[in-house]
PDB file of N, CA and C in Angstrom:
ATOM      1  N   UNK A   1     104.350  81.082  98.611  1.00  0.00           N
ATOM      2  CA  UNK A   1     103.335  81.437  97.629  1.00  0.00           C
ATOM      3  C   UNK A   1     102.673  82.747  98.056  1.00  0.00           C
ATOM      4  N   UNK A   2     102.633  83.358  97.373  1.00  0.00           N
ATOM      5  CA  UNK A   2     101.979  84.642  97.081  1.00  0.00           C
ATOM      6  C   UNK A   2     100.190  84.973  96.931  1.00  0.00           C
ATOM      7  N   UNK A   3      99.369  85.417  97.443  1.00  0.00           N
ATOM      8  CA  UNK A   3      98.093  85.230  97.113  1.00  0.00           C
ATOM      9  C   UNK A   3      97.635  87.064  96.794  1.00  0.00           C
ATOM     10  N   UNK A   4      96.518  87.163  95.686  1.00  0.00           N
ATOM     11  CA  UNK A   4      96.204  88.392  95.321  1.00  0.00           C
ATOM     12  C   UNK A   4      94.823  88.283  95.376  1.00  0.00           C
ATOM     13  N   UNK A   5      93.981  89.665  96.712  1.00  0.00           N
ATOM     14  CA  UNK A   5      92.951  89.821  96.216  1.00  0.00           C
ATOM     15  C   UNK A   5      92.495  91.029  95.406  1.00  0.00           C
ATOM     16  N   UNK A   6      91.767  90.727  94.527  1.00  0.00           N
ATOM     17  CA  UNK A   6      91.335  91.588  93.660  1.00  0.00           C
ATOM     18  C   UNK A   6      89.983  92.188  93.273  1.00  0.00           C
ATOM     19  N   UNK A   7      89.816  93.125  92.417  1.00  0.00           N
ATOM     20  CA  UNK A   7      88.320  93.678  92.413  1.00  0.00           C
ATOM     21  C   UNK A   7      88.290  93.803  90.654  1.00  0.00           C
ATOM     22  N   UNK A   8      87.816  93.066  89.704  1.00  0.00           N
ATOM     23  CA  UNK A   8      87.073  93.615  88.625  1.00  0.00           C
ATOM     24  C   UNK A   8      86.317  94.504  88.573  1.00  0.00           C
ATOM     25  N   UNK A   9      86.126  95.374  87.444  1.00  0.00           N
ATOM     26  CA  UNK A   9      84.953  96.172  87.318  1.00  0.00           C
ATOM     27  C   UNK A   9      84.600  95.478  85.425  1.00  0.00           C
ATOM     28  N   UNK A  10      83.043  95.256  85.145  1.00  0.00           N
ATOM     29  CA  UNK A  10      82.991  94.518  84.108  1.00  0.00           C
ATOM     30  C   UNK A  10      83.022  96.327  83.504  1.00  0.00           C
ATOM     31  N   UNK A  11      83.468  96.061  82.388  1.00  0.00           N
ATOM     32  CA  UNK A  11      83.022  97.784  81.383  1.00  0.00           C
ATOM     33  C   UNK A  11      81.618  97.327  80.323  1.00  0.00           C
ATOM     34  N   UNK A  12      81.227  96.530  80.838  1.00  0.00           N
ATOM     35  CA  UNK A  12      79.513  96.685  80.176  1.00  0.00           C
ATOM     36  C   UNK A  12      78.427  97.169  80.952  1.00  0.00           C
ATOM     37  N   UNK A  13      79.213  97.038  82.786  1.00  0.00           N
ATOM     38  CA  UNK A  13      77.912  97.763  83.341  1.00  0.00           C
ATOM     39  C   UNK A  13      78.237  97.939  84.628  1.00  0.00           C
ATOM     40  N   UNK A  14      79.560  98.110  84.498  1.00  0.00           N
ATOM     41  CA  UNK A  14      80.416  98.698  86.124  1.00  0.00           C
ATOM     42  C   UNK A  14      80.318  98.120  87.245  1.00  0.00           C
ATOM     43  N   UNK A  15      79.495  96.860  86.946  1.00  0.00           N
ATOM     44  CA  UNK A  15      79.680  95.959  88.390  1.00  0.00           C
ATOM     45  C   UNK A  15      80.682  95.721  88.786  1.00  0.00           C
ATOM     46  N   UNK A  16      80.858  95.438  90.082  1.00  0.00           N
ATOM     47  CA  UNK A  16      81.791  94.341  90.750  1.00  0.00           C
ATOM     48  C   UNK A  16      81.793  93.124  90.637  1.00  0.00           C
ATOM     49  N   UNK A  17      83.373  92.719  90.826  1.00  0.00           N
ATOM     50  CA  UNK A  17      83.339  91.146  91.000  1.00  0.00           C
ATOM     51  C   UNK A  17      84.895  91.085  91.946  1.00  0.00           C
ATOM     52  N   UNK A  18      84.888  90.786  93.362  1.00  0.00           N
ATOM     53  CA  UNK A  18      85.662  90.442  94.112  1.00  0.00           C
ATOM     54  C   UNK A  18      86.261  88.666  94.633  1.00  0.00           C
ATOM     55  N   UNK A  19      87.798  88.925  94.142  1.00  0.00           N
ATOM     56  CA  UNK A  19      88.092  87.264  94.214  1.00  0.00           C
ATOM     57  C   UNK A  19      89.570  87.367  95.110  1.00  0.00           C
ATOM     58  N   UNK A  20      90.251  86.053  95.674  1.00  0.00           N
ATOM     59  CA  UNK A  20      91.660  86.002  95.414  1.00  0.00           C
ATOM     60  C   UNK A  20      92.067  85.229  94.214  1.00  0.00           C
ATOM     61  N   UNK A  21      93.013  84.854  94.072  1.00  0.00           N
ATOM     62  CA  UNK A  21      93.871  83.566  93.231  1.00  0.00           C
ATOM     63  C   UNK A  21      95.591  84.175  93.552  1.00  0.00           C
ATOM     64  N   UNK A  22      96.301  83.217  93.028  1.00  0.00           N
ATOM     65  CA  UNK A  22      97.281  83.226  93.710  1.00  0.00           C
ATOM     66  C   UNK A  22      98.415  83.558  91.549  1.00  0.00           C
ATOM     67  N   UNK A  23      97.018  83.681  91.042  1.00  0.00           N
ATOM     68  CA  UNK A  23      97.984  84.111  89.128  1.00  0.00           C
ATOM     69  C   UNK A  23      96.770  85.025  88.802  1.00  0.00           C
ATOM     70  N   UNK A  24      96.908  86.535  88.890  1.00  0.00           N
ATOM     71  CA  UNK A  24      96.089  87.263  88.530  1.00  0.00           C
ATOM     72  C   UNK A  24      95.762  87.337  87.589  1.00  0.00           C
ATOM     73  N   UNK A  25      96.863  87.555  86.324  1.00  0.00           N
ATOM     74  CA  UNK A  25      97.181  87.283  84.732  1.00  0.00           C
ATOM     75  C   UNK A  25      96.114  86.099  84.745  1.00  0.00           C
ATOM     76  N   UNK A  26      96.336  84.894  85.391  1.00  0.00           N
ATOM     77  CA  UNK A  26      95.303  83.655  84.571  1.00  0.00           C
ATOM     78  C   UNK A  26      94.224  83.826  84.798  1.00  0.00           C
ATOM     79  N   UNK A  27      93.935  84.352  86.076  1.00  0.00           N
ATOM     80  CA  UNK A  27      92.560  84.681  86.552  1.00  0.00           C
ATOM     81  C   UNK A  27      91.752  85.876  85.912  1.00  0.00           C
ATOM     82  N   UNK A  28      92.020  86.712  85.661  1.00  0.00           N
ATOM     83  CA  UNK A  28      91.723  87.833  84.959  1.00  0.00           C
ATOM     84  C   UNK A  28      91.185  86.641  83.356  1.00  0.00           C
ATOM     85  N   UNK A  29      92.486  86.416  82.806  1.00  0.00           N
ATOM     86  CA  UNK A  29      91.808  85.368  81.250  1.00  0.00           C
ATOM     87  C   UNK A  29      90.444  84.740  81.698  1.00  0.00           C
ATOM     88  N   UNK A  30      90.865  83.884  82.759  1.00  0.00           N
ATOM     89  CA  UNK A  30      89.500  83.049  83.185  1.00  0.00           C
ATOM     90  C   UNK A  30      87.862  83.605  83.011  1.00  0.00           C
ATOM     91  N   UNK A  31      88.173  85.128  83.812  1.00  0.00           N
ATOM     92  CA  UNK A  31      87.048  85.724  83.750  1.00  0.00           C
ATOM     93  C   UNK A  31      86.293  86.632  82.611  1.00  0.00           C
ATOM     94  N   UNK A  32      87.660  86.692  81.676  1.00  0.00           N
ATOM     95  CA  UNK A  32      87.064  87.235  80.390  1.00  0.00           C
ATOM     96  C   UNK A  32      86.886  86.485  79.588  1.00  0.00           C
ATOM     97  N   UNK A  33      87.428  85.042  79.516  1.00  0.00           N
ATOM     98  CA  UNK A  33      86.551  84.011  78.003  1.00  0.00           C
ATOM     99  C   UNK A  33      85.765  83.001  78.509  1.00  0.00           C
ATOM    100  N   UNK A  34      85.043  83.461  79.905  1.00  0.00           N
ATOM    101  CA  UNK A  34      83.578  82.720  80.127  1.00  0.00           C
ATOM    102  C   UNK A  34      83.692  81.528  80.884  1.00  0.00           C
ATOM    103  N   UNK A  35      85.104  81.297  81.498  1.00  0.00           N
ATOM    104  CA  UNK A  35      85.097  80.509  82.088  1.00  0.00           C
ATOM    105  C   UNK A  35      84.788  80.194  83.534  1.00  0.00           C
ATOM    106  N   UNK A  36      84.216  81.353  83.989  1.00  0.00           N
ATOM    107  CA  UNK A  36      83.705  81.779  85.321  1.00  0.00           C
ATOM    108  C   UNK A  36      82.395  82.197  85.294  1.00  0.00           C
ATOM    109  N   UNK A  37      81.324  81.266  86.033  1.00  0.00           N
ATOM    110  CA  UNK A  37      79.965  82.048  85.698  1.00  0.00           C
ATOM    111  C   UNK A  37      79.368  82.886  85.917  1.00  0.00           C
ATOM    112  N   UNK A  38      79.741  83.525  87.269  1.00  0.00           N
ATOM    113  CA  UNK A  38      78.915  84.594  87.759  1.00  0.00           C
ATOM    114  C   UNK A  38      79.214  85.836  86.535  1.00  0.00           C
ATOM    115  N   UNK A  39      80.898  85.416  86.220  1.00  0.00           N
ATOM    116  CA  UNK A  39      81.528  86.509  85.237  1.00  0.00           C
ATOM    117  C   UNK A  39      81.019  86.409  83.865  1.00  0.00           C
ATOM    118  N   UNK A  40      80.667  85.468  83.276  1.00  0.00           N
ATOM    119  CA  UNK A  40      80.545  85.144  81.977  1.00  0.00           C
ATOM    120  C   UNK A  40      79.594  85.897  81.331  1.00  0.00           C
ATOM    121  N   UNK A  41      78.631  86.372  82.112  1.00  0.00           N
ATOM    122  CA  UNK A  41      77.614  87.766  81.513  1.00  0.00           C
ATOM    123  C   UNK A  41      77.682  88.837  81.486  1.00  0.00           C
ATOM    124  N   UNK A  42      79.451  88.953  81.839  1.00  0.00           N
ATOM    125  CA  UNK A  42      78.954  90.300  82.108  1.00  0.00           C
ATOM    126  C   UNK A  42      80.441  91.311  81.498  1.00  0.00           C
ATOM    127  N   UNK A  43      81.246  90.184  80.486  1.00  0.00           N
ATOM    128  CA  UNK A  43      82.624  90.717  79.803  1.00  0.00           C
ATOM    129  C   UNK A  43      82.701  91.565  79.337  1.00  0.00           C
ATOM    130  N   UNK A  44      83.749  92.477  79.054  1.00  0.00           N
ATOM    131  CA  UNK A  44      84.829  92.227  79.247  1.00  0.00           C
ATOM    132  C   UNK A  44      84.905  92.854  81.134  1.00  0.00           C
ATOM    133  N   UNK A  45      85.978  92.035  81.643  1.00  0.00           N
ATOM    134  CA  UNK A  45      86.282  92.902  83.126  1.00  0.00           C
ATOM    135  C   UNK A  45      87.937  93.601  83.091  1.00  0.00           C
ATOM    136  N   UNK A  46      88.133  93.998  83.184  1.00  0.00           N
ATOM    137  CA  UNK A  46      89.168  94.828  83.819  1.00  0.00           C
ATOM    138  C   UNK A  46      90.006  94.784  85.356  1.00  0.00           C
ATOM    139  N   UNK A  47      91.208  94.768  85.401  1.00  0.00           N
ATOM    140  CA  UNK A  47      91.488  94.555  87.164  1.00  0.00           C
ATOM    141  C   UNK A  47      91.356  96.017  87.706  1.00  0.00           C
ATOM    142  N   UNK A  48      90.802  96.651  88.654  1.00  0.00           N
ATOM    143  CA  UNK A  48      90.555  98.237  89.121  1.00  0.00           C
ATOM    144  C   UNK A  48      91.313  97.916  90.404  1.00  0.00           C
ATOM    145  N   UNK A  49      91.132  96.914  91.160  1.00  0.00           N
ATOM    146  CA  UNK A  49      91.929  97.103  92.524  1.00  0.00           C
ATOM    147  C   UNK A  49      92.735  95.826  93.013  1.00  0.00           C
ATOM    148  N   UNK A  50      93.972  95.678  93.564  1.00  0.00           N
ATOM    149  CA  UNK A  50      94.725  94.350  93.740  1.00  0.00           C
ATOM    150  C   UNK A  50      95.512  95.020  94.774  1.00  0.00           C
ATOM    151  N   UNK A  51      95.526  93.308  95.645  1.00  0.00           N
ATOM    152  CA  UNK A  51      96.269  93.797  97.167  1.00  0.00           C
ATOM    153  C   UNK A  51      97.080  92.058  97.199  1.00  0.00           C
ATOM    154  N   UNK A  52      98.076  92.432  98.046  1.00  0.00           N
ATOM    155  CA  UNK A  52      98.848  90.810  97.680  1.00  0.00           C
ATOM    156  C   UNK A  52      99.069  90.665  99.860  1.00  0.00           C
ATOM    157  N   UNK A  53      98.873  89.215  99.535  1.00  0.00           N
ATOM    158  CA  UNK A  53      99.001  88.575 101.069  1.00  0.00           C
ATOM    159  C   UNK A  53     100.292  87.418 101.025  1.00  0.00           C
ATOM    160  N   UNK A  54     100.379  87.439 102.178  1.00  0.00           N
ATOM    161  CA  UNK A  54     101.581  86.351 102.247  1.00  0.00           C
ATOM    162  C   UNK A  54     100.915  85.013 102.445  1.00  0.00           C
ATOM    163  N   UNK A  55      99.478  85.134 102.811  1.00  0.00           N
ATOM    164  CA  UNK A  55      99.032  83.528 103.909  1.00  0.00           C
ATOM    165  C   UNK A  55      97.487  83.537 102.979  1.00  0.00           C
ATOM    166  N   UNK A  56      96.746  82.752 102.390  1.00  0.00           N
ATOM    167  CA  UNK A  56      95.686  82.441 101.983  1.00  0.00           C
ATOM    168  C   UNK A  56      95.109  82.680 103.486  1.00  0.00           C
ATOM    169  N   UNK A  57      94.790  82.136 104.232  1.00  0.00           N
ATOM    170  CA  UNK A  57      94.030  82.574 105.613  1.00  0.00           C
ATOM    171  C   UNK A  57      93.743  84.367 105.510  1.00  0.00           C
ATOM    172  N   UNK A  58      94.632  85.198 105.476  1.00  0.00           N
ATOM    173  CA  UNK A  58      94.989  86.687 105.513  1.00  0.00           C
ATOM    174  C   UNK A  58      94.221  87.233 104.092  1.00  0.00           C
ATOM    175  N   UNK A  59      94.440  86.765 102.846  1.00  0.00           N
ATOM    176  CA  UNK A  59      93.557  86.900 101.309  1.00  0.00           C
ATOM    177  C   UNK A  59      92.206  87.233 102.070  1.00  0.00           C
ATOM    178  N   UNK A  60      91.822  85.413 102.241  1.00  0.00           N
ATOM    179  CA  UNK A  60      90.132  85.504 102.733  1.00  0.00           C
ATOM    180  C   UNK A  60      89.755  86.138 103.548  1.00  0.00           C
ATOM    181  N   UNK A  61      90.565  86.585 104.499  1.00  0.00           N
ATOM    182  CA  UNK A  61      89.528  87.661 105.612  1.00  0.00           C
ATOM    183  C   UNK A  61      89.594  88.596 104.670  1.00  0.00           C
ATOM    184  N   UNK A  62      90.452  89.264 103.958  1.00  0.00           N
ATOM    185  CA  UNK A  62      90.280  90.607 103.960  1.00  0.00           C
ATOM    186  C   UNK A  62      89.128  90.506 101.978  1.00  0.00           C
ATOM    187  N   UNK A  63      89.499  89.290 101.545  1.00  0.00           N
ATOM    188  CA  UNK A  63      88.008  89.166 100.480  1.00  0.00           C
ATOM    189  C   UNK A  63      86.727  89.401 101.134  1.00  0.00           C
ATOM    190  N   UNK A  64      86.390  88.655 102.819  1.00  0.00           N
ATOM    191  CA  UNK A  64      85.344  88.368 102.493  1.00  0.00           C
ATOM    192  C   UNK A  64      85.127  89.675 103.244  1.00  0.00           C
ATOM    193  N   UNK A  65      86.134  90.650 104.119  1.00  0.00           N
ATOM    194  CA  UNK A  65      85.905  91.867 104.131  1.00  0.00           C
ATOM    195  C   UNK A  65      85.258  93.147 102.921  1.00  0.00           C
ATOM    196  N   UNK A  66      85.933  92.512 102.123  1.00  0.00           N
ATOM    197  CA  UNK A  66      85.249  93.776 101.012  1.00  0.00           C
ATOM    198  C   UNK A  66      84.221  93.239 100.281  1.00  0.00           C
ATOM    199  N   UNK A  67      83.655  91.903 100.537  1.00  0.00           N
ATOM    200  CA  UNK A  67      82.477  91.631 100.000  1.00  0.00           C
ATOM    201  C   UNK A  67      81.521  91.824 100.879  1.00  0.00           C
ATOM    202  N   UNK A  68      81.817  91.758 102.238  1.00  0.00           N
ATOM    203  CA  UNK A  68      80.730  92.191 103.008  1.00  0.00           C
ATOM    204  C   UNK A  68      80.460  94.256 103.019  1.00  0.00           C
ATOM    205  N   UNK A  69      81.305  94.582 102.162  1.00  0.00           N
ATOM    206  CA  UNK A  69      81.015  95.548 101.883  1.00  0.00           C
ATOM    207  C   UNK A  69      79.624  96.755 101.383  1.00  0.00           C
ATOM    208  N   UNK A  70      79.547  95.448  99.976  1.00  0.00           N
ATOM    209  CA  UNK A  70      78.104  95.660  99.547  1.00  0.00           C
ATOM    210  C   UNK A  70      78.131  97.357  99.176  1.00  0.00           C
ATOM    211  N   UNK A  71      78.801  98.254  98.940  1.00  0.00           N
ATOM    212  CA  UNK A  71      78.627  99.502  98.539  1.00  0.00           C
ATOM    213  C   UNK A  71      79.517  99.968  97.412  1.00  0.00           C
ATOM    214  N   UNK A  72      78.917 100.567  96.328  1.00  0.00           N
ATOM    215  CA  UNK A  72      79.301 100.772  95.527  1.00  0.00           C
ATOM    216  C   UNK A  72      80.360 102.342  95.699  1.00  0.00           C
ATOM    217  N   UNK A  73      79.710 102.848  96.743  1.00  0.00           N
ATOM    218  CA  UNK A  73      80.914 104.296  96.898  1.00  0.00           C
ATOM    219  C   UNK A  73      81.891 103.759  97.550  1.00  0.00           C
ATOM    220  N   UNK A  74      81.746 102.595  98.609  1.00  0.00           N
ATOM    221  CA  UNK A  74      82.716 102.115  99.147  1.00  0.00           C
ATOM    222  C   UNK A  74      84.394 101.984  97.835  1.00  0.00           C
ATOM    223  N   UNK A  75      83.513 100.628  97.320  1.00  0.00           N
ATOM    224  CA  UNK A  75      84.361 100.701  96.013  1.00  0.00           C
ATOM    225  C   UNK A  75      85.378 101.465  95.426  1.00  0.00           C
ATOM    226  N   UNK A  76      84.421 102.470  95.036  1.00  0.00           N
ATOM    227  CA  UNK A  76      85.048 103.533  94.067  1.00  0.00           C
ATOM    228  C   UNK A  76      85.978 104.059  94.685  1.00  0.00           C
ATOM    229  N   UNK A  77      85.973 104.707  96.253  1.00  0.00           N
ATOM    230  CA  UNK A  77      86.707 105.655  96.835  1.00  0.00           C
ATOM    231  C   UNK A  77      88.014 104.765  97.113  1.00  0.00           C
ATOM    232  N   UNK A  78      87.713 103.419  97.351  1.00  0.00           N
ATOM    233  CA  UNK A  78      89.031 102.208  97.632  1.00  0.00           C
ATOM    234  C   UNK A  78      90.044 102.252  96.319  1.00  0.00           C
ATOM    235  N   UNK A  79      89.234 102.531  95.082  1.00  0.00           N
ATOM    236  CA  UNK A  79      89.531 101.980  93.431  1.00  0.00           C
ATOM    237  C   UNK A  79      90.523 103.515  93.558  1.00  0.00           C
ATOM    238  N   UNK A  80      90.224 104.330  93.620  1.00  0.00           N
ATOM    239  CA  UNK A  80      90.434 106.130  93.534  1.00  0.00           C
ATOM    240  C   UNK A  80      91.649 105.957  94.238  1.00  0.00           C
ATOM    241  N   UNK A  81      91.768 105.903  95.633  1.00  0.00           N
ATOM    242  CA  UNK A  81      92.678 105.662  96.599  1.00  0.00           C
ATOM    243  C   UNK A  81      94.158 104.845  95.900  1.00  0.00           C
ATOM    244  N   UNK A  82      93.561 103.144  95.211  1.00  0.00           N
ATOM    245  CA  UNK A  82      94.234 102.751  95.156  1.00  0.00           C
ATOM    246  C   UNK A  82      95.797 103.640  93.649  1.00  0.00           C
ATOM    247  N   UNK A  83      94.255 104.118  92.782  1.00  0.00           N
ATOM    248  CA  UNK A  83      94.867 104.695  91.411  1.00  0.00           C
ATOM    249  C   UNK A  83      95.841 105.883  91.920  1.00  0.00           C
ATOM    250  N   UNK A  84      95.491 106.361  92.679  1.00  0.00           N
ATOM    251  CA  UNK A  84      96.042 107.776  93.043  1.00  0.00           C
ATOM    252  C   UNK A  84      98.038 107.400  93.999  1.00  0.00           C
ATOM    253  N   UNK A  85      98.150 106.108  93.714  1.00  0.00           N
ATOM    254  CA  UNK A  85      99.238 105.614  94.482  1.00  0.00           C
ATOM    255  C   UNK A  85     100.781 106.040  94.162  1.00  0.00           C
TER     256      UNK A  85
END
């Protein structure tokens, strides 16, 4: 099994929202028809950044790495980096 972490950006007000799941496609739906709460205020989201792991153990460090992030230039320059591939 395959695991993906990822970074939303909502396009109503450019926040973040950092997750894994292991079906990006479903997860992404999830978070745009309200079925996620932190997400549900804040639709539509968009995927801006995705990284794939072999081991759920390996996902979560490196999620709760970019949530301990907390910076929004951080972000962007990761999002930039990743687009520019």
């Amino acid at each position: 099994m395959e695991f993906t972490v990822y970074i939303l950006q909502s396009r109503q007000d450019g926040s973040f929202y950092i997750g894994y799941t292991t079906d990006l496609h479903r997860r992404l739906s999830e978070h745009n028809s309200g079925e996620s709460g932190y997400t549900s205020g804040k639709m539509p989201w968009e995927v801006v950044y995705s990284e794939k792991f072999e081991t759920k153990t390996a996902a979560i460090k490196r999620e709760k790495f970019l949530k301990n992030q907390r910076n929004h230039s951080f972000y962007e320059k990761l999002i930039r980096e990743y687009k520019a591939r």
